[in-house]
C-alpha atoms as a PDB file:
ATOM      1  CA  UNK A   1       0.000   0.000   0.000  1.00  0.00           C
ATOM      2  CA  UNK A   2       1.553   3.590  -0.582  1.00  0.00           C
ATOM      3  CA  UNK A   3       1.990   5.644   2.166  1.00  0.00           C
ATOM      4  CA  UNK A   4      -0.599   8.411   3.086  1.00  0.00           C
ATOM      5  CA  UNK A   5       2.162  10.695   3.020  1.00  0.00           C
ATOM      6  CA  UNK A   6       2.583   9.689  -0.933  1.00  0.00           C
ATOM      7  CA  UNK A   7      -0.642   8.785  -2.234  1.00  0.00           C
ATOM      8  CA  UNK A   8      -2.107  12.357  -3.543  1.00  0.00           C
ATOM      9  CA  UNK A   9       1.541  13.032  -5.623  1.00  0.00           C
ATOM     10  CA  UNK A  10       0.103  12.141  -9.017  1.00  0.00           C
ATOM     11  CA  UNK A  11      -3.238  13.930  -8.422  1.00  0.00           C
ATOM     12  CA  UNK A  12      -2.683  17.506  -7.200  1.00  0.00           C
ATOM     13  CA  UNK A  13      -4.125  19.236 -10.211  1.00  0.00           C
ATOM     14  CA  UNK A  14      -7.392  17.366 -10.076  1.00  0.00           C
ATOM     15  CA  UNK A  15      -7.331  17.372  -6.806  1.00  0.00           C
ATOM     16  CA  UNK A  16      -7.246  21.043  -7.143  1.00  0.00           C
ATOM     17  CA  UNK A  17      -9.808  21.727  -9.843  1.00  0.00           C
ATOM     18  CA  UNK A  18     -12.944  18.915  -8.750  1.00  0.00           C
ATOM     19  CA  UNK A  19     -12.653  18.953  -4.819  1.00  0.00           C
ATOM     20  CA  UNK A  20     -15.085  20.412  -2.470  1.00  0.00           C
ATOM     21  CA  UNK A  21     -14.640  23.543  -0.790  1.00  0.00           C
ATOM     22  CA  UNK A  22     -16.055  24.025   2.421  1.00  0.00           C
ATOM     23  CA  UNK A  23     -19.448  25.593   3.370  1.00  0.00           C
ATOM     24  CA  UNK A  24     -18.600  29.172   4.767  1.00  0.00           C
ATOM     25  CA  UNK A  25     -20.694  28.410   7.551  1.00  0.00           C
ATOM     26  CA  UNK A  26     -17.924  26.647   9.446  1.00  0.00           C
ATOM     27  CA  UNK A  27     -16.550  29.388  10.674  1.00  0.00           C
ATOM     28  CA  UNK A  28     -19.343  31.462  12.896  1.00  0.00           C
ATOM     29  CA  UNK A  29     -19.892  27.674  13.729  1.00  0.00           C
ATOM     30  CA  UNK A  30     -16.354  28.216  15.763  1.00  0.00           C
ATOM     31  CA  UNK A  31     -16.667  31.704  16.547  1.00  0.00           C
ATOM     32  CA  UNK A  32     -19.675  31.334  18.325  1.00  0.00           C
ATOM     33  CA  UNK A  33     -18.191  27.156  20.078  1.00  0.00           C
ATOM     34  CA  UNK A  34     -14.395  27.212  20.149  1.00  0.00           C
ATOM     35  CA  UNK A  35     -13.748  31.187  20.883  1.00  0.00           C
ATOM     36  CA  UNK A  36     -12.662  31.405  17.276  1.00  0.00           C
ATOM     37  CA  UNK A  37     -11.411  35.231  17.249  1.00  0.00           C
ATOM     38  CA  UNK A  38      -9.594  37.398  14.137  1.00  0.00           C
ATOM     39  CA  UNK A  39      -6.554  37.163  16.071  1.00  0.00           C
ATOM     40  CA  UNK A  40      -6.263  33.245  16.283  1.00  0.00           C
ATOM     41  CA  UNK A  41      -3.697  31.223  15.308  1.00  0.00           C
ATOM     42  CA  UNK A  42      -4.853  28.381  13.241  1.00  0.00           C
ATOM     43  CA  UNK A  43      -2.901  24.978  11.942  1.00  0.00           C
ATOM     44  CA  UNK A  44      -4.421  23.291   9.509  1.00  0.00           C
ATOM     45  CA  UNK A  45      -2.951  19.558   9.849  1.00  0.00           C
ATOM     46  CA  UNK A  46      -2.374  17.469   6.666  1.00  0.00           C
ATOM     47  CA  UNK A  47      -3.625  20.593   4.695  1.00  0.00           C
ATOM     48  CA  UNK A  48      -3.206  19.188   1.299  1.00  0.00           C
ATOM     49  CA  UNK A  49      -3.525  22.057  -1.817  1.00  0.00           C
ATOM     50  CA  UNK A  50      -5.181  24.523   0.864  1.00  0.00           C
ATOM     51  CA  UNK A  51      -8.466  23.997   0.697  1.00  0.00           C
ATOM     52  CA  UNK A  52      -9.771  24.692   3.749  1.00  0.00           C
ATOM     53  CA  UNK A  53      -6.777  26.427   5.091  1.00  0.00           C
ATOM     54  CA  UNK A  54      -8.259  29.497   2.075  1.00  0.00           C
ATOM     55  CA  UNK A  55     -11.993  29.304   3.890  1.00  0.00           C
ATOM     56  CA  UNK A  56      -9.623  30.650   7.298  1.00  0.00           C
ATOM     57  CA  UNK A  57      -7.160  32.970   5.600  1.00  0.00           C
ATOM     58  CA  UNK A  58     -10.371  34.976   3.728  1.00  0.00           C
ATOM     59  CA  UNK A  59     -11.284  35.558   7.091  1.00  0.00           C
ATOM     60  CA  UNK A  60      -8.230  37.112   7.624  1.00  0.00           C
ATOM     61  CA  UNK A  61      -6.804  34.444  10.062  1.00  0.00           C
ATOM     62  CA  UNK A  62      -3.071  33.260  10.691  1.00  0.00           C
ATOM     63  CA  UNK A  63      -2.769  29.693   9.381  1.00  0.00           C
ATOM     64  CA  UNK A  64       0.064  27.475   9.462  1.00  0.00           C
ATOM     65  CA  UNK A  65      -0.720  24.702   7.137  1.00  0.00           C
ATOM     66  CA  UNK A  66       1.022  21.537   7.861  1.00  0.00           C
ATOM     67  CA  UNK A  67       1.374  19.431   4.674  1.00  0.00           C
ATOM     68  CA  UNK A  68       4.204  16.410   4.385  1.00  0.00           C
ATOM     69  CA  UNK A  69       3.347  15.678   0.753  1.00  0.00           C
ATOM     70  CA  UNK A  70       5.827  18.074  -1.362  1.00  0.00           C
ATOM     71  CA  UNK A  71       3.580  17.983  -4.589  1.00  0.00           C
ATOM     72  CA  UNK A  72       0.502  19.043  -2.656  1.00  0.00           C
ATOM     73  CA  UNK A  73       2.157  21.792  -0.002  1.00  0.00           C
ATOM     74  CA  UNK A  74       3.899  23.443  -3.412  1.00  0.00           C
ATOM     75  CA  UNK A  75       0.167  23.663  -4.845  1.00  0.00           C
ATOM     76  CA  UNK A  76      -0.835  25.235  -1.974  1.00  0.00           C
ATOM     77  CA  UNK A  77       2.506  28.005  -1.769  1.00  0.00           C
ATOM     78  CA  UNK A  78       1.606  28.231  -5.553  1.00  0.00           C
ATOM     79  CA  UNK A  79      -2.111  29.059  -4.649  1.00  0.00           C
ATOM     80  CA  UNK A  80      -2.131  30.875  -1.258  1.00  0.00           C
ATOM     81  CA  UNK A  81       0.779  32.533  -1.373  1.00  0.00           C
ATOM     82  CA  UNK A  82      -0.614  35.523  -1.880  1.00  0.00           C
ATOM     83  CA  UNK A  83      -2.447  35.926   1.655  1.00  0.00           C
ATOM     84  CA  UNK A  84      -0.514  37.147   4.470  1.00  0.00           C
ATOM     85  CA  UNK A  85      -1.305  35.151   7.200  1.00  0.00           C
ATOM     86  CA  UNK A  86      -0.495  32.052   5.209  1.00  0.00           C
ATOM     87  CA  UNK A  87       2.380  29.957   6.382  1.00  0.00           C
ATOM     88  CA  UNK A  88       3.769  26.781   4.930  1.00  0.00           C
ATOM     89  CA  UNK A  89       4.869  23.799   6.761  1.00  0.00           C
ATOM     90  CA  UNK A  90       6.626  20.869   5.775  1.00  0.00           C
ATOM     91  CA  UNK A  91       5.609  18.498   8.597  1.00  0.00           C
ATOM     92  CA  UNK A  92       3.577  15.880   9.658  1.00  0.00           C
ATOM     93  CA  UNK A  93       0.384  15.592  11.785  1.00  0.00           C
ATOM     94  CA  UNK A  94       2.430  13.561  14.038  1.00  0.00           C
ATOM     95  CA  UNK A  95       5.234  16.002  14.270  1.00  0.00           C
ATOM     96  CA  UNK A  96       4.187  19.005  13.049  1.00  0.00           C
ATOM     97  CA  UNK A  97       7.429  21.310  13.749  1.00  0.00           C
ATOM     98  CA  UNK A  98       5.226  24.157  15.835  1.00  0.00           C
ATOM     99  CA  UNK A  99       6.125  25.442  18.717  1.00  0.00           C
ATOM    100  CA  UNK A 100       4.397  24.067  22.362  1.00  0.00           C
ATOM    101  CA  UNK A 101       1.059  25.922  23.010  1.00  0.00           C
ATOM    102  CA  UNK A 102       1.463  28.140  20.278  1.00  0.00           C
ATOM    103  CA  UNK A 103      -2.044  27.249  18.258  1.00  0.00           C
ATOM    104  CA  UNK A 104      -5.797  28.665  19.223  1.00  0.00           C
ATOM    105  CA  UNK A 105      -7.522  26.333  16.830  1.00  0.00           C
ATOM    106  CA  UNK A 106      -6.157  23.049  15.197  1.00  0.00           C
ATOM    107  CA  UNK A 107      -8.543  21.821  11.945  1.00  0.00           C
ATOM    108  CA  UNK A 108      -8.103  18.959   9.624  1.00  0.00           C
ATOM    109  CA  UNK A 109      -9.460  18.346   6.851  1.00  0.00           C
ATOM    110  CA  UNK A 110     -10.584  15.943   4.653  1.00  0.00           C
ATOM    111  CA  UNK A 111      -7.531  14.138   6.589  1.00  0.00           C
ATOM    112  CA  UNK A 112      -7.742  13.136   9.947  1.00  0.00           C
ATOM    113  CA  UNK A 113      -8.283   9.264   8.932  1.00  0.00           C
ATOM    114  CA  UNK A 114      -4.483   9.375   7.696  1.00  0.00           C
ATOM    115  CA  UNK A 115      -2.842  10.192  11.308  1.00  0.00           C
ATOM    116  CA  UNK A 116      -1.648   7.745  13.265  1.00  0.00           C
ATOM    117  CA  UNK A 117      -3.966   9.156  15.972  1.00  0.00           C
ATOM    118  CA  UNK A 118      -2.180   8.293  19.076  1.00  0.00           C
ATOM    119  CA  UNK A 119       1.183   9.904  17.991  1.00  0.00           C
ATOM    120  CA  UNK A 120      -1.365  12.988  16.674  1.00  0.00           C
ATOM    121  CA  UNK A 121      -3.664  13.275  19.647  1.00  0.00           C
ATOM    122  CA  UNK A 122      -0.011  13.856  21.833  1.00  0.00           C
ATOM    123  CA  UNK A 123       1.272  16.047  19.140  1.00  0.00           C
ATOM    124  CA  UNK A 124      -2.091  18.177  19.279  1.00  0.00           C
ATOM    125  CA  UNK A 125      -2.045  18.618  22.576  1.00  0.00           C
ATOM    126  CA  UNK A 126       1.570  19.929  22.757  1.00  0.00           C
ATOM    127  CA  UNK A 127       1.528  22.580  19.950  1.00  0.00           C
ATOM    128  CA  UNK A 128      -2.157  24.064  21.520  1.00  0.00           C
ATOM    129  CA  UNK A 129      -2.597  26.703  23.684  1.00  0.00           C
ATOM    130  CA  UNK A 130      -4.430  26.466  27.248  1.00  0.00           C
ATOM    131  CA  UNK A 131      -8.314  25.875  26.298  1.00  0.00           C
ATOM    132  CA  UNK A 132      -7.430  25.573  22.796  1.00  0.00           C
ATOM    133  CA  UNK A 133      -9.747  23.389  20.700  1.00  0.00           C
ATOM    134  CA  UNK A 134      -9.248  20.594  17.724  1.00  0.00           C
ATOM    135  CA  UNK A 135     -12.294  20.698  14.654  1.00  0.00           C
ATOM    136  CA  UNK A 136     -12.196  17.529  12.648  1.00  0.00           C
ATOM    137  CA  UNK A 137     -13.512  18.464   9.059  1.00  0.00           C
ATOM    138  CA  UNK A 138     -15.250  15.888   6.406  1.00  0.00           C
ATOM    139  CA  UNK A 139     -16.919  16.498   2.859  1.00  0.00           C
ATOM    140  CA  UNK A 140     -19.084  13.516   3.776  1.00  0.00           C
ATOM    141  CA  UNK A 141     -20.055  12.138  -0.101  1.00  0.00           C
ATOM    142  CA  UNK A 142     -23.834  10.932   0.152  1.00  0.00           C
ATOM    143  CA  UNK A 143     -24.025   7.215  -1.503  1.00  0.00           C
ATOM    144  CA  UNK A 144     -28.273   6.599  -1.099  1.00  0.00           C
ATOM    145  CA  UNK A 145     -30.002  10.400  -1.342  1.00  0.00           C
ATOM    146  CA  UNK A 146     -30.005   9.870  -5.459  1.00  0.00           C
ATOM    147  CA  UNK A 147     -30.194   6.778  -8.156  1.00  0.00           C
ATOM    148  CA  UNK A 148     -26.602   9.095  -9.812  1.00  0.00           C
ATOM    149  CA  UNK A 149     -24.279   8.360  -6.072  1.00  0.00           C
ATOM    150  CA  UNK A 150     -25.614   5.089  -5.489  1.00  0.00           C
ATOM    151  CA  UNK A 151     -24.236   4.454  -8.949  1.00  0.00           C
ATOM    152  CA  UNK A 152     -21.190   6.063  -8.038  1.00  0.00           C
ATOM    153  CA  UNK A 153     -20.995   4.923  -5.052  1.00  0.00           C
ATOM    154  CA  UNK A 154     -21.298   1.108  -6.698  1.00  0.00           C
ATOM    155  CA  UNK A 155     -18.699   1.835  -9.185  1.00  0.00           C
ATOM    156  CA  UNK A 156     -16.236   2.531  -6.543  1.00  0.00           C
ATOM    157  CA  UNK A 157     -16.942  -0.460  -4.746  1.00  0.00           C
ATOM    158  CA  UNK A 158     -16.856  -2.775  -7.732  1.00  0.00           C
ATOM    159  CA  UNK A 159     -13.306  -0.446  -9.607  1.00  0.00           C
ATOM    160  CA  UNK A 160     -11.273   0.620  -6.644  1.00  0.00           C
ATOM    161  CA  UNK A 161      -7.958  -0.035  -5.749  1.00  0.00           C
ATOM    162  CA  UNK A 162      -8.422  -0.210  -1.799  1.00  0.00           C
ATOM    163  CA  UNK A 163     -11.498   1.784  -1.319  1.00  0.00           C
ATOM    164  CA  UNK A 164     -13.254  -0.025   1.246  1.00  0.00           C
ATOM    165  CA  UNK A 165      -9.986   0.259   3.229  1.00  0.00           C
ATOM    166  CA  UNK A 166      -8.693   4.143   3.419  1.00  0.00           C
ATOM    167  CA  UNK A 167     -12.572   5.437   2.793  1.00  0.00           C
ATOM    168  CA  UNK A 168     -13.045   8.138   5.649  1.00  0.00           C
ATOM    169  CA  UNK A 169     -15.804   6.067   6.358  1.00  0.00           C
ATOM    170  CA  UNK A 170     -13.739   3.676   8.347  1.00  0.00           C
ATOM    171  CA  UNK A 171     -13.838   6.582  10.933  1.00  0.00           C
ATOM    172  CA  UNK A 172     -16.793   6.726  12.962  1.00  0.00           C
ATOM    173  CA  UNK A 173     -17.752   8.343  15.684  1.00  0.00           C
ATOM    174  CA  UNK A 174     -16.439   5.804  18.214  1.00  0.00           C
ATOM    175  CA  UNK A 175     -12.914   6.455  16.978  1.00  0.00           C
ATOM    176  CA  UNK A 176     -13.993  10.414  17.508  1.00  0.00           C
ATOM    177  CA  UNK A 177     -14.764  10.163  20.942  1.00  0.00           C
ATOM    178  CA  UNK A 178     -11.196   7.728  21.410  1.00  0.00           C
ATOM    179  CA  UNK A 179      -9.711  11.181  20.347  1.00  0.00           C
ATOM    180  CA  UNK A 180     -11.101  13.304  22.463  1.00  0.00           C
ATOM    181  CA  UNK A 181     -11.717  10.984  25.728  1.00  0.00           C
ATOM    182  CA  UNK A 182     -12.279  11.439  28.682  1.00  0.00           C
ATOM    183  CA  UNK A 183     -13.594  14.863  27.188  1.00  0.00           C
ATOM    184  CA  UNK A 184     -16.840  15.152  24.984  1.00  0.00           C
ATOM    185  CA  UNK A 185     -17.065  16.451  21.741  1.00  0.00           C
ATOM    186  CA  UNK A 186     -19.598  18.684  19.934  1.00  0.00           C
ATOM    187  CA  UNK A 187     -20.678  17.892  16.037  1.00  0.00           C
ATOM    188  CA  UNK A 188     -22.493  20.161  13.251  1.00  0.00           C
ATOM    189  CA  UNK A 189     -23.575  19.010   9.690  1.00  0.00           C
ATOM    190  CA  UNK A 190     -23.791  21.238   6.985  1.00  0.00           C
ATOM    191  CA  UNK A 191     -25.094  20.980   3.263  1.00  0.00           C
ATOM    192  CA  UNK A 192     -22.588  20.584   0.254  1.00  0.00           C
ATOM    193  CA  UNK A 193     -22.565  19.992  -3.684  1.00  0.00           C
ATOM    194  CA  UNK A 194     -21.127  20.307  -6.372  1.00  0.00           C
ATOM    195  CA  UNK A 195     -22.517  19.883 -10.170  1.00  0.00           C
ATOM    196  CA  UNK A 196     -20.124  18.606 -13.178  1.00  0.00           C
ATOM    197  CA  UNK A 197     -20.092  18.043 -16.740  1.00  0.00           C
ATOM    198  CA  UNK A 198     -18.377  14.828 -17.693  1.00  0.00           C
ATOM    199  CA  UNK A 199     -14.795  15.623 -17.387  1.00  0.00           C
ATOM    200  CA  UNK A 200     -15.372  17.728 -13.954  1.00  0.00           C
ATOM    201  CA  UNK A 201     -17.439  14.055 -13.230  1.00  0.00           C
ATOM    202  CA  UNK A 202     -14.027  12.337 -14.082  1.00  0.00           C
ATOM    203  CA  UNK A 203     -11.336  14.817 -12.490  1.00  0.00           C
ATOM    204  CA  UNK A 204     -13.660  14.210  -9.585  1.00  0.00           C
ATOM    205  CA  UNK A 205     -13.081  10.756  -9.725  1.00  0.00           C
ATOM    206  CA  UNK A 206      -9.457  10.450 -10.180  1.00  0.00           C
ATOM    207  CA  UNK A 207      -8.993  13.242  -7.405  1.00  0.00           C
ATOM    208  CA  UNK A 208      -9.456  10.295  -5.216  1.00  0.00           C
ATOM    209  CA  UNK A 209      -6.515   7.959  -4.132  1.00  0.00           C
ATOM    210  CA  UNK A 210      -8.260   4.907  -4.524  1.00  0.00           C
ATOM    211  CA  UNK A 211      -9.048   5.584  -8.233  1.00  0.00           C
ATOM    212  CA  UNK A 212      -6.773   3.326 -10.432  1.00  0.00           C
ATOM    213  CA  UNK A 213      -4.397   5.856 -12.277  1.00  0.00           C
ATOM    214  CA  UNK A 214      -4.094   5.280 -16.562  1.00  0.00           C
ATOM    215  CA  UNK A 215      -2.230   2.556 -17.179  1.00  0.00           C
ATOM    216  CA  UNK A 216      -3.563   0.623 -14.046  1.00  0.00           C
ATOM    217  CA  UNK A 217      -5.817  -2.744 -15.823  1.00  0.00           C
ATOM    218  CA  UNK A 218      -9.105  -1.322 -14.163  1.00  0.00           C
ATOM    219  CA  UNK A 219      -8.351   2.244 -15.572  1.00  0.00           C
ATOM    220  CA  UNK A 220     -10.172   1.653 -18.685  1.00  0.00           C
ATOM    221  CA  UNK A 221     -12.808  -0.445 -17.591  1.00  0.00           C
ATOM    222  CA  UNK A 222     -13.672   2.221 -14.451  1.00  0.00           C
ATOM    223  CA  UNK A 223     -13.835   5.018 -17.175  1.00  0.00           C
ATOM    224  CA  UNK A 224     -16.248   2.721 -19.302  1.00  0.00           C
ATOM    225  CA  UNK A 225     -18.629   2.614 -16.604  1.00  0.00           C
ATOM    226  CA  UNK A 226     -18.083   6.207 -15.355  1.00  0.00           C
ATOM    227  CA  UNK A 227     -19.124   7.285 -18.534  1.00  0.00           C
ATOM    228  CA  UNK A 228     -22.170   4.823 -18.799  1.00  0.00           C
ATOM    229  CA  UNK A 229     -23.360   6.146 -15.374  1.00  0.00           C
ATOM    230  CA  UNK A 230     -23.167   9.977 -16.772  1.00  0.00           C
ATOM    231  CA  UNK A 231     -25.224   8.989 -19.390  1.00  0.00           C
ATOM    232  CA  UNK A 232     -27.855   7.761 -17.733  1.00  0.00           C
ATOM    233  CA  UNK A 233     -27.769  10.094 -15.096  1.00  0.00           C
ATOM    234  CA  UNK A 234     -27.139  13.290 -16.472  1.00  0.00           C
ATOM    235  CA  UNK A 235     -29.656  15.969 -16.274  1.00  0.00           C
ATOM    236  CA  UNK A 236     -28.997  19.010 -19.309  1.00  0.00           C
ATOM    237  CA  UNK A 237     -25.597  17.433 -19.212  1.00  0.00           C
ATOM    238  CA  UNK A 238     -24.920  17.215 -15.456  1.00  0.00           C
ATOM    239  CA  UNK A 239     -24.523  15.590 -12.366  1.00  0.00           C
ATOM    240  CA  UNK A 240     -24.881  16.321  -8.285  1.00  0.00           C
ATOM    241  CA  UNK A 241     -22.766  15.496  -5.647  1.00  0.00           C
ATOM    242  CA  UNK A 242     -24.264  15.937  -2.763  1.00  0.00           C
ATOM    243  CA  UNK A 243     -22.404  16.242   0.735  1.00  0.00           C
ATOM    244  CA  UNK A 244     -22.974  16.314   4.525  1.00  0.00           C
ATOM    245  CA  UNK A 245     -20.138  18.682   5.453  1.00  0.00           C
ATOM    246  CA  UNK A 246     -19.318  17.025   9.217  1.00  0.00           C
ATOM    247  CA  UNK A 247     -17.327  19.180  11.736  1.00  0.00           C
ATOM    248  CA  UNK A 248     -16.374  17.802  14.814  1.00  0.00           C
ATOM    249  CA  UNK A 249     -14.721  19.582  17.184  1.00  0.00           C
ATOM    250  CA  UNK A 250     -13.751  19.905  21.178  1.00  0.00           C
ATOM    251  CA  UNK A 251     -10.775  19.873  23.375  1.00  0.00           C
ATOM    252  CA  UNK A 252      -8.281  17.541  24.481  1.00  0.00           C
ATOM    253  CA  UNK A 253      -7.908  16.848  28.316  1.00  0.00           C
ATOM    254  CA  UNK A 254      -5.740  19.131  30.013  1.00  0.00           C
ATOM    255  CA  UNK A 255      -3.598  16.413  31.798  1.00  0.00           C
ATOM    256  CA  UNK A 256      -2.244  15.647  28.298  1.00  0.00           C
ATOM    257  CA  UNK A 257      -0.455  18.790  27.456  1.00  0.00           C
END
């Protein structure tokens, strides 16, 4: 298996161009719960291109985004270089290179289920401030609400490379509460979608790292049926994905930092 570390290096522009964003609403959402405040300092762990670390820095925030994969972190420098509080980290969630209790907020997302959560959950704790707080952030795809994702959703199971094993899904909110034990945590759901044309449908696809790559013998065959399931499917030549955007957040016990 390639390491999560490696496994978005041959995807970044697609990644770029077909991902979600993330609903706006996310961040009254920690104003108003986690003391979120203009002058916050923010870490986005295993912050990929900079998706959600851009939802933080248009609100003017300081955001350290923390990003091992070199391909992906010099998307995001590429991208986001342009905003001031943006800072770029080569580093791990693990060990992310900050300095003790120097973070208000800590967010991930879209990557949480690649930590090695024990080492992370320590790590967290060191780098956040007294009565800091940690938001776990998921594009949740939904695979039942329409006859289009259950199709998709199908096609992945039946065309992946190790889907049913690194899907997100795996995480639950038993492992969420492990986190953040003996404390509670607090979660919100938001709407999400996002409408494409074929090839938006396809970058979509390969964004993911469980999509065989061209060249791969179920490359071909995946395509086949992606394009069978657009046909059908498509409505004035479209399709929806729809999301539940799933923020989790609280605070790790004080004994640990």
């Amino acid at each position: 298996m390639i390491h999560p570390t490696k496994r978005f290096s041959s995807r970044v522009e697609n990644y770029i161009k077909y991902r979600p964003g993330y609903p706006s609403e996310i961040i009254p959402l920690l104003r108003r719960e986690c003391g979120l405040t203009s002058a916050s300092y923010v870490a986005d762990v295993g912050s990929g291109t900079g998706i959600l670390t851009e939802l933080f820095l248009k609100n003017g925030h300081q955001v350290f985004a923390v990003e091992p994969n070199d391909e992906m972190r010099l998307a995001a420098e590429r991208l986001l270089g342009g905003y001031p509080g943006f800072r770029s980290v080569n580093a791990t969630a693990e060990a992310t290179n900050l300095p003790a209790q120097s973070m208000d907020l800590i967010v991930a997302g879209q990557a949480f289920h690649w930590f090695d959560r024990p080492r992370a959950r320590e790590e967290f704790a060191r780098i956040l401030k007294p009565g800091g707080w940690v938001a776990l952030i998921w594009n949740d795809r939904r695979t039942k609400s329409t006859a289009f994702l259950e199709a998709y959703e199908q096609l992945l199971q039946t065309c992946s490379v190790d889907y049913r094993t690194v899907d997100h899904k795996q995480v639950d909110a038993t492992t969420i509460s492990a986190f953040f034990a003996p404390n509670d945590f607090k979660a919100a759901i938001f709407e999400n979608h996002q409408s494409f044309d074929f090839e938006g449908l396809k970058g979509r696809l390969l964004s993911s790292s469980y999509a065989p790559e061209p060249g791969h013998p179920k490359y071909a065959p995946m395509i086949e049926k992606l394009s069978s399931i657009f046909r059908e499917q498509e409505n004035n030549g479209r399709v929806v994905f729809e999301y539940d955007t799933l923020v989790y957040y609280g605070q790790l016990p004080a004994q640990n930092r």
